[in-house]
Protein backbone atom coordinates (compact mmCIF):
# COMPACT_ATOMS: atom_id res chain seq x y z
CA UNK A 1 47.27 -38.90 48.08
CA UNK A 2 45.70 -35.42 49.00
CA UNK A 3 48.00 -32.66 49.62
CA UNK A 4 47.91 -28.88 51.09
CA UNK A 5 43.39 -28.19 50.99
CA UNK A 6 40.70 -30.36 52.16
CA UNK A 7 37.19 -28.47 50.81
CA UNK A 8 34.06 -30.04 51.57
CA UNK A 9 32.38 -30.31 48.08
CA UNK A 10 29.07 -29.17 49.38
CA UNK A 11 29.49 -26.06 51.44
CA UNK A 12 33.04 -25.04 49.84
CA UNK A 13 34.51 -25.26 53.75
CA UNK A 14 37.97 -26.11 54.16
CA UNK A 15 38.86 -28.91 56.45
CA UNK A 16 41.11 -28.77 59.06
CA UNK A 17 44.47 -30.68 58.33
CA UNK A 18 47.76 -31.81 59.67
CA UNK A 19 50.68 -33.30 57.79
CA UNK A 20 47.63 -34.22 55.12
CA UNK A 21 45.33 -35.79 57.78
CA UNK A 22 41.86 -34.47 58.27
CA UNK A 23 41.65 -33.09 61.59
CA UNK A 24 37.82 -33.05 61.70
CA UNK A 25 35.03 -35.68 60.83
CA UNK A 26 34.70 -35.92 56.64
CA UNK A 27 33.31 -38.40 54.81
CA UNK A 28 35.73 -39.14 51.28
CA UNK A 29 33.75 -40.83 48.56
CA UNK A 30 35.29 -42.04 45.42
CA UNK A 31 33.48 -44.26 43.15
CA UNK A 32 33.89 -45.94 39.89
CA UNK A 33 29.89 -46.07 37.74
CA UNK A 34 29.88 -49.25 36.05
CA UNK A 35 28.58 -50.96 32.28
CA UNK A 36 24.49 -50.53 33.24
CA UNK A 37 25.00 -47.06 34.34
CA UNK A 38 24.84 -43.75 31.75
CA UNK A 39 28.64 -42.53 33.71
CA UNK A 40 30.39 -45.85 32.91
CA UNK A 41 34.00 -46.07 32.83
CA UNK A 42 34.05 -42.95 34.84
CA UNK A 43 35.30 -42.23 38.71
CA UNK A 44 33.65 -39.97 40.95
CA UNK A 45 35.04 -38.59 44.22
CA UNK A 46 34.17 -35.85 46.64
CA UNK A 47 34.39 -34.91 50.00
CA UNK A 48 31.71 -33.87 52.47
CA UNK A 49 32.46 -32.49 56.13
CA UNK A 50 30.76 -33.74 58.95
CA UNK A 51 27.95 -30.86 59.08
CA UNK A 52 27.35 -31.25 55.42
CA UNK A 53 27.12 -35.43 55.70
CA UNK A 54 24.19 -35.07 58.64
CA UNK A 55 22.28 -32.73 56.57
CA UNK A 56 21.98 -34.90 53.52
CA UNK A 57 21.43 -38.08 55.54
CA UNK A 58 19.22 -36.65 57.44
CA UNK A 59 16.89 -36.36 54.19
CA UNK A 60 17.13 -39.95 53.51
CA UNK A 61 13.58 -42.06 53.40
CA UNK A 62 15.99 -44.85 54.78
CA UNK A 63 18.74 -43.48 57.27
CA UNK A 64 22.55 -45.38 56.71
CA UNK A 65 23.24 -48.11 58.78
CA UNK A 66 25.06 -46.99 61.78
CA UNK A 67 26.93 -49.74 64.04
CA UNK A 68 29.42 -48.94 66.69
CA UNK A 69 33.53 -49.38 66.24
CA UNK A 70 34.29 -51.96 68.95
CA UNK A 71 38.33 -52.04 68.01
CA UNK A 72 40.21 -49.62 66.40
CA UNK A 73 42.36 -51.36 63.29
């Protein structure tokens, strides 16, 4: 569980939080390289805020699949 600072790893900006809740749009990845890849066995993670997220997207030859949140869980 994150405590205390949110920092986007990109731009270094922290993000806004309240009792350890992001109070702004950021995307948290965290992901674990497998046997055919030269990082195997090891876990990535890092945070991007929202600003940060658009700009690197936006450089994609194949935007992300966006589909709209009918029901919140």
């Amino acid at each position: 569980m994150r405590k205390y600072s949110l920092f986007c790893n990109m731009c270094g900006k922290e993000i806004k939080m309240e009792k350890n809740v992001a109070r702004e749009g950021v995307l948290a990845v965290e992901h674990t390289w497998g046997y055919f890849s030269e990082k195997d066995g090891e876990i990535h993670s890092f945070d991007l805020c929202e600003q940060c997220y658009d700009h690197l997207t936006a450089q994609f030859k194949i935007p992300p699949a966006i589909k709209k949140q009918t029901e919140y869980l």
